[in-house]
N, C-alpha and C. Protein backbone atom coordinates (compact mmCIF):
# COMPACT_ATOMS: atom_id res chain seq x y z
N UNK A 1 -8.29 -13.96 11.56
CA UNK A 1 -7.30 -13.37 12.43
C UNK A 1 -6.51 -12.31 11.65
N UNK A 2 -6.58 -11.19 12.15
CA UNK A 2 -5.62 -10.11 11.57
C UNK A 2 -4.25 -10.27 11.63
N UNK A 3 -3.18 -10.21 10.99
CA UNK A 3 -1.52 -9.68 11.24
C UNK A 3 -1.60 -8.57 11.42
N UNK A 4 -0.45 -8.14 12.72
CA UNK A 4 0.00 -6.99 12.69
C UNK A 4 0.56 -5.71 10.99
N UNK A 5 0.58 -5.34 11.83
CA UNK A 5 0.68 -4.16 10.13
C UNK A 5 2.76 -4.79 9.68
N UNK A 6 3.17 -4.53 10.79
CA UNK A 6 4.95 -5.41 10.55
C UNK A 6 4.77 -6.45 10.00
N UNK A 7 3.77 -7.54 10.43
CA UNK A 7 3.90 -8.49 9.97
C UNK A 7 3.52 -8.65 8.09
N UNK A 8 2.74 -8.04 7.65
CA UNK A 8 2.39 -7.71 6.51
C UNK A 8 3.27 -7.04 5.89
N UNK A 9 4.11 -6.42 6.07
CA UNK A 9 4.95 -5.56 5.10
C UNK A 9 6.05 -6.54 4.75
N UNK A 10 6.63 -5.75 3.77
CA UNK A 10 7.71 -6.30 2.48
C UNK A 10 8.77 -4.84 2.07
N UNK A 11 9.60 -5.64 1.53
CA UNK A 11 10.67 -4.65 1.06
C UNK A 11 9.73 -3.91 -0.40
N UNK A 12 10.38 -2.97 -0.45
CA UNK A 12 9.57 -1.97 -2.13
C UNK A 12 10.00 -2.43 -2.71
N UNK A 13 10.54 -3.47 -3.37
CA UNK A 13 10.88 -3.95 -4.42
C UNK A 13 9.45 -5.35 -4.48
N UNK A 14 9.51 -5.83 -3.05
CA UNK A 14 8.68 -7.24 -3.08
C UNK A 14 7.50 -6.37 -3.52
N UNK A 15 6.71 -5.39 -2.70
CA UNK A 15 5.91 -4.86 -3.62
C UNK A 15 5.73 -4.35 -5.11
N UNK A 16 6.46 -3.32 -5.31
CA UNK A 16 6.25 -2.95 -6.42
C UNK A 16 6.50 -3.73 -7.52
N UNK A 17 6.75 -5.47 -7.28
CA UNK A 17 6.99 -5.93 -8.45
C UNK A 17 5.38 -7.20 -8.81
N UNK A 18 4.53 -6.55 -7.93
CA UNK A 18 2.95 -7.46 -7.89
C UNK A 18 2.76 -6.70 -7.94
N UNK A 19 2.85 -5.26 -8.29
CA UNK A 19 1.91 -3.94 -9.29
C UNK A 19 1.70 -3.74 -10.20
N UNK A 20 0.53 -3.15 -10.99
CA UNK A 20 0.91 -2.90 -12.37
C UNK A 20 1.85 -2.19 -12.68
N UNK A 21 2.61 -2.01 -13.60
CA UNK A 21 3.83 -1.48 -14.62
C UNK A 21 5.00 -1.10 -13.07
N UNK A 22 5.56 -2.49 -12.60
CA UNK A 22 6.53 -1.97 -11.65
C UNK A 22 6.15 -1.10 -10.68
N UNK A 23 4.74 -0.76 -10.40
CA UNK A 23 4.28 0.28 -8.88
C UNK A 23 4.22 1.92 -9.59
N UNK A 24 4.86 1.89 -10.78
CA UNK A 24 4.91 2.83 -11.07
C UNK A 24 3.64 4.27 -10.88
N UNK A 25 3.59 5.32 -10.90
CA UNK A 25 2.43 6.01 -9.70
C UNK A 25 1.50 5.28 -8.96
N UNK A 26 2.16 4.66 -7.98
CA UNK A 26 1.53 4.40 -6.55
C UNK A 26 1.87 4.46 -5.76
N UNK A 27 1.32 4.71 -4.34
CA UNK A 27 1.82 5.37 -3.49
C UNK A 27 1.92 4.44 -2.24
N UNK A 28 3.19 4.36 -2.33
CA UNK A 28 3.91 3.69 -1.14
C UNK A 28 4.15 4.10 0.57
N UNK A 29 4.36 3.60 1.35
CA UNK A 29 4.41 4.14 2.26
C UNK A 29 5.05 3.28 3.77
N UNK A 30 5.71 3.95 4.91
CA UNK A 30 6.62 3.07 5.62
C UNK A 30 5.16 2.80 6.75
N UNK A 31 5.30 1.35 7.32
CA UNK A 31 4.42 1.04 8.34
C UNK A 31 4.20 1.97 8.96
N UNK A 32 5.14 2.62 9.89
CA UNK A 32 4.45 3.74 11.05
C UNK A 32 4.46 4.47 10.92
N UNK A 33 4.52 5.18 9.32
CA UNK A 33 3.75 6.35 8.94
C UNK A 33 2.57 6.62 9.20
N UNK A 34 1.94 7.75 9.27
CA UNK A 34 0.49 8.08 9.07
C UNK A 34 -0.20 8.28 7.73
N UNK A 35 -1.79 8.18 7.08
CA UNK A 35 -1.72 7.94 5.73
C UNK A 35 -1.54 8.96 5.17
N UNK A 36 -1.42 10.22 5.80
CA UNK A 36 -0.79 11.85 5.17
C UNK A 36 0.69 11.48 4.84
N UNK A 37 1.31 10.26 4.84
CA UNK A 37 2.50 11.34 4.50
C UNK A 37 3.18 9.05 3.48
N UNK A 38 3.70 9.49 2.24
CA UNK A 38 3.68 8.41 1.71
C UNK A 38 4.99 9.10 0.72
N UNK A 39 5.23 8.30 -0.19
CA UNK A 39 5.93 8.59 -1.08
C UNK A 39 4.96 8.07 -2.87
N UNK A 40 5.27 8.70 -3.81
CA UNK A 40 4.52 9.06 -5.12
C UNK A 40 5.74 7.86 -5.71
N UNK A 41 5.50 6.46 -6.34
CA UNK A 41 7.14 6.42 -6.71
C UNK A 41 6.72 6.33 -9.04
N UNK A 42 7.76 7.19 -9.15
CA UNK A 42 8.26 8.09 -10.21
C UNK A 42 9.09 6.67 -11.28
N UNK A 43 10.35 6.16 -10.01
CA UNK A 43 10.80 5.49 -11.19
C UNK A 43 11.59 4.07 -10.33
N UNK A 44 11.55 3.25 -11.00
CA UNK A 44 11.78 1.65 -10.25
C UNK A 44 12.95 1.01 -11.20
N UNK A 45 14.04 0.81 -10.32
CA UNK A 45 14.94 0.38 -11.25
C UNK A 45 16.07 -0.92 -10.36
N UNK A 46 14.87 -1.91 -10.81
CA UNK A 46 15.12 -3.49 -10.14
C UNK A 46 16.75 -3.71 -10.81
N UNK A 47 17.51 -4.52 -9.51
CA UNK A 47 18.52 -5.45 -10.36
C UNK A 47 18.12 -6.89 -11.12
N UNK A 48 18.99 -7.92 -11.38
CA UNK A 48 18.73 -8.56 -12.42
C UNK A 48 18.02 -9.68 -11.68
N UNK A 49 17.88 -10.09 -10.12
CA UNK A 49 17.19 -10.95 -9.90
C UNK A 49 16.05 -10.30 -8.60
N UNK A 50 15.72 -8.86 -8.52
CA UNK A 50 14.58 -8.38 -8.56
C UNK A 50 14.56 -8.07 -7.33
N UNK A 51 15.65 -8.35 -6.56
CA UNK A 51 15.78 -8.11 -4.75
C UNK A 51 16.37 -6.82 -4.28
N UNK A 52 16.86 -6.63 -5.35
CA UNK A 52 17.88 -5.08 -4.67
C UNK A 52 17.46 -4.01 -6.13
N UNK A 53 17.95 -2.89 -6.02
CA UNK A 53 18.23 -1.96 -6.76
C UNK A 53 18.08 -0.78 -6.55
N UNK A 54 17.54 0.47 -7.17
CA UNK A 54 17.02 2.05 -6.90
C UNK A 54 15.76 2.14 -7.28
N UNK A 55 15.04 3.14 -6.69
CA UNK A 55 13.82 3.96 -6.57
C UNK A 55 13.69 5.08 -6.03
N UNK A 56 12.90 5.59 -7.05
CA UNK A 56 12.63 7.22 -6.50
C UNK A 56 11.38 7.81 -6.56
N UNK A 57 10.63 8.63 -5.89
CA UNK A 57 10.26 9.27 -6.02
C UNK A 57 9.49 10.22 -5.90
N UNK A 58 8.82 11.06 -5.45
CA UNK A 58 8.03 12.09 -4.49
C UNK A 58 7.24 12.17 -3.32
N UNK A 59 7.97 12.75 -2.01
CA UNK A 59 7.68 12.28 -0.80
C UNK A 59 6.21 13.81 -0.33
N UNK A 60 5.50 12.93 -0.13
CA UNK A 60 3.84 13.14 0.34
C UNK A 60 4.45 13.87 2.07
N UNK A 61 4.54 14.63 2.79
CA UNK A 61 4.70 14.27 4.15
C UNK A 61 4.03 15.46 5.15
N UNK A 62 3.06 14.81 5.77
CA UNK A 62 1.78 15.63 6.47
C UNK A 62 0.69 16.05 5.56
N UNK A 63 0.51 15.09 4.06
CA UNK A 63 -0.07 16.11 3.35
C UNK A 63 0.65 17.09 2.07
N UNK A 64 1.89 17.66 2.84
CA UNK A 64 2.42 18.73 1.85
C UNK A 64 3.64 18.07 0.88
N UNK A 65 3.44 18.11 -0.57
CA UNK A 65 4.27 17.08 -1.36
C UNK A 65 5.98 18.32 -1.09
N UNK A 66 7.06 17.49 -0.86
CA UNK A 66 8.45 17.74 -0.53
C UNK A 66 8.79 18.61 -1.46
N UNK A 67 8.82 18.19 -2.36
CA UNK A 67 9.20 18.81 -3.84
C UNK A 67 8.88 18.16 -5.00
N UNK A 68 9.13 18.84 -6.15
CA UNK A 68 8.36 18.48 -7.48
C UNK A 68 9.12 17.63 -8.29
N UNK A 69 10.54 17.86 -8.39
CA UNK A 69 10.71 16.69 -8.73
C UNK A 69 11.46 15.54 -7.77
N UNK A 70 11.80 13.91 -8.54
CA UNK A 70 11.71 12.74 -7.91
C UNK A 70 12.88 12.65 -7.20
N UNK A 71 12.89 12.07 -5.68
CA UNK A 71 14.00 12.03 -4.85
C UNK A 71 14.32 10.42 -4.67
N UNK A 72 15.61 10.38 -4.64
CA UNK A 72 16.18 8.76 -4.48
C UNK A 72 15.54 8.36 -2.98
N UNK A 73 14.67 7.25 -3.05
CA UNK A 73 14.17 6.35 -1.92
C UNK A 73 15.24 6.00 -0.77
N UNK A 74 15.51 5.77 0.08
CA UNK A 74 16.48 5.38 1.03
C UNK A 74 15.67 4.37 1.80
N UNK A 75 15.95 2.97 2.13
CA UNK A 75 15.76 1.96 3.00
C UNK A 75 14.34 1.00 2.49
N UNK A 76 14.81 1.22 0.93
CA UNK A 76 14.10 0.28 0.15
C UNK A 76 14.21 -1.26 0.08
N UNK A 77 15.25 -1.51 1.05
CA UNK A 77 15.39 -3.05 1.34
C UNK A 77 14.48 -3.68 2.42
N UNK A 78 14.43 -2.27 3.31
CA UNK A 78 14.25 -3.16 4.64
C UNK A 78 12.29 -3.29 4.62
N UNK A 79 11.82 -4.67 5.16
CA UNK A 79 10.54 -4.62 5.22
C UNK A 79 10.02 -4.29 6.02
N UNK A 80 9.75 -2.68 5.31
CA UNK A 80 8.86 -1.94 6.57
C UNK A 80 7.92 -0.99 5.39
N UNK A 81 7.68 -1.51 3.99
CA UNK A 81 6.72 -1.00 3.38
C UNK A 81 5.58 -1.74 3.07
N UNK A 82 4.65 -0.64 3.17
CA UNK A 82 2.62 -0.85 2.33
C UNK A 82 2.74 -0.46 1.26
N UNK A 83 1.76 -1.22 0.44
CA UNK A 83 1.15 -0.28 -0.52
C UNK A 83 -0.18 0.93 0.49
N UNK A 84 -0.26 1.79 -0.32
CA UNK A 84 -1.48 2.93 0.72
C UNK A 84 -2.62 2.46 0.34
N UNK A 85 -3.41 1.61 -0.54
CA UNK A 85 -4.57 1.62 -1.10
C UNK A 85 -5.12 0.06 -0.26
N UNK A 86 -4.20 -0.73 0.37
CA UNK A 86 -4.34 -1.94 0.90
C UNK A 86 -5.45 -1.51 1.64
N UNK A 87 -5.22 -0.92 3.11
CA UNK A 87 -6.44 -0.57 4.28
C UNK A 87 -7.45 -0.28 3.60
N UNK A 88 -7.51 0.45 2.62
CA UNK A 88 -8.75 1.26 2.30
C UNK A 88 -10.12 0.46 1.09
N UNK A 89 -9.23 -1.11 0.91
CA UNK A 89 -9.88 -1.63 0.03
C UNK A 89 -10.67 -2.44 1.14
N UNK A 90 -10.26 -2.83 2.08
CA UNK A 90 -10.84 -3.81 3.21
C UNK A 90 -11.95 -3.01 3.62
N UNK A 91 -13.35 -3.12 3.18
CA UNK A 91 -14.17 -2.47 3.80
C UNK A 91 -15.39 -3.12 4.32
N UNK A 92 -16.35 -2.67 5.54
CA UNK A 92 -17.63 -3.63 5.65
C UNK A 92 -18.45 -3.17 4.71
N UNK A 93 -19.12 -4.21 4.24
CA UNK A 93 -20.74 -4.09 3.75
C UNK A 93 -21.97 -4.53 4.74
N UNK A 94 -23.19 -3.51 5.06
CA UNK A 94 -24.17 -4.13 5.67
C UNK A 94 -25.49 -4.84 4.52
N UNK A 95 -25.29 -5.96 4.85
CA UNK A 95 -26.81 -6.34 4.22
C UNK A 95 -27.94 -6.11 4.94
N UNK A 96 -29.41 -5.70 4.22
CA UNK A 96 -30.15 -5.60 4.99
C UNK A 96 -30.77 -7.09 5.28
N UNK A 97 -31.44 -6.85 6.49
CA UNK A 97 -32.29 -8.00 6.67
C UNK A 97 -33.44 -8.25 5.25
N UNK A 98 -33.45 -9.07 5.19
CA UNK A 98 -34.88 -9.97 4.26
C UNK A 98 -35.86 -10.26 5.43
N UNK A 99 -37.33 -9.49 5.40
CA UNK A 99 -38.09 -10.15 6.20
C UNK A 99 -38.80 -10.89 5.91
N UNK A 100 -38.73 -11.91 4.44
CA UNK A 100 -38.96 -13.17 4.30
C UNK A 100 -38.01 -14.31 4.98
N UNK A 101 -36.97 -13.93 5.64
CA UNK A 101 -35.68 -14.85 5.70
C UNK A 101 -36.23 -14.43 7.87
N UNK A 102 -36.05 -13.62 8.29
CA UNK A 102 -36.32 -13.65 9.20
C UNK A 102 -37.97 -14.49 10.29
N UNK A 103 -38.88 -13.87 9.11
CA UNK A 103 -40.07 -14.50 9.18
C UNK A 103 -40.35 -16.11 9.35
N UNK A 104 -40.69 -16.44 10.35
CA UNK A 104 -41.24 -17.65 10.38
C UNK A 104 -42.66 -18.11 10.01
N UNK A 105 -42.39 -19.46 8.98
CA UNK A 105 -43.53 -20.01 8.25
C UNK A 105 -44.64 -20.46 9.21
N UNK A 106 -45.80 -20.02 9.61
CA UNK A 106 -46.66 -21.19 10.33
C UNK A 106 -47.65 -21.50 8.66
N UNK A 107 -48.08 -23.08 9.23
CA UNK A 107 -48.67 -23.79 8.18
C UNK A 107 -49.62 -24.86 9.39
């Protein structure tokens, strides 16, 4: 059974702290965004019990990056963030048929 995409999200802190080095270059992004437009994050700066603090850093949007350097995150509490690489790891594989496995033995 799938969750909704809301139901899956977390505050950027709950993420970026099950990333390597603090999330640091990866690209984050709000649920009902589209995958053109995300944020780059630059720099992560948790308080002392890992729920609140600041983040910043370069907003992706339609495609065209905002500016070059890193901008303070706004509404990094509320859970309405992905990581961007989640969807794209979920993928099908087809196996082919075996026509030893399909084949029936007569004897």
């Amino acid at each position: 059974m799938f969750l909704s995409r809301a139901l899956q999200a977390d505050s950027l802190f709950q993420l970026t702290k099950k990333l390597p080095n603090r999330g640091l270059g990866t690209k984050l992004q709000r649920v009902k965004w589209k995958d053109d437009s995300f944020w780059t994050i630059t720099a992560v700066k948790p308080s002392i019990d890992g729920g609140h603090g600041a983040a910043s850093g370069i907003l992706t949007w339609k495609g065209q990056a905002q500016s070059k350097e890193p901008k303070r995150i706004h509404g990094v509490l509320k859970k309405v963030w992905r990581h961007l690489g989640d969807e794209q790891k979920l993928q099908w594989h087809t196996v082919p048929k075996s026509d030893s496995v399909t084949q029936k033995q007569t004897a």
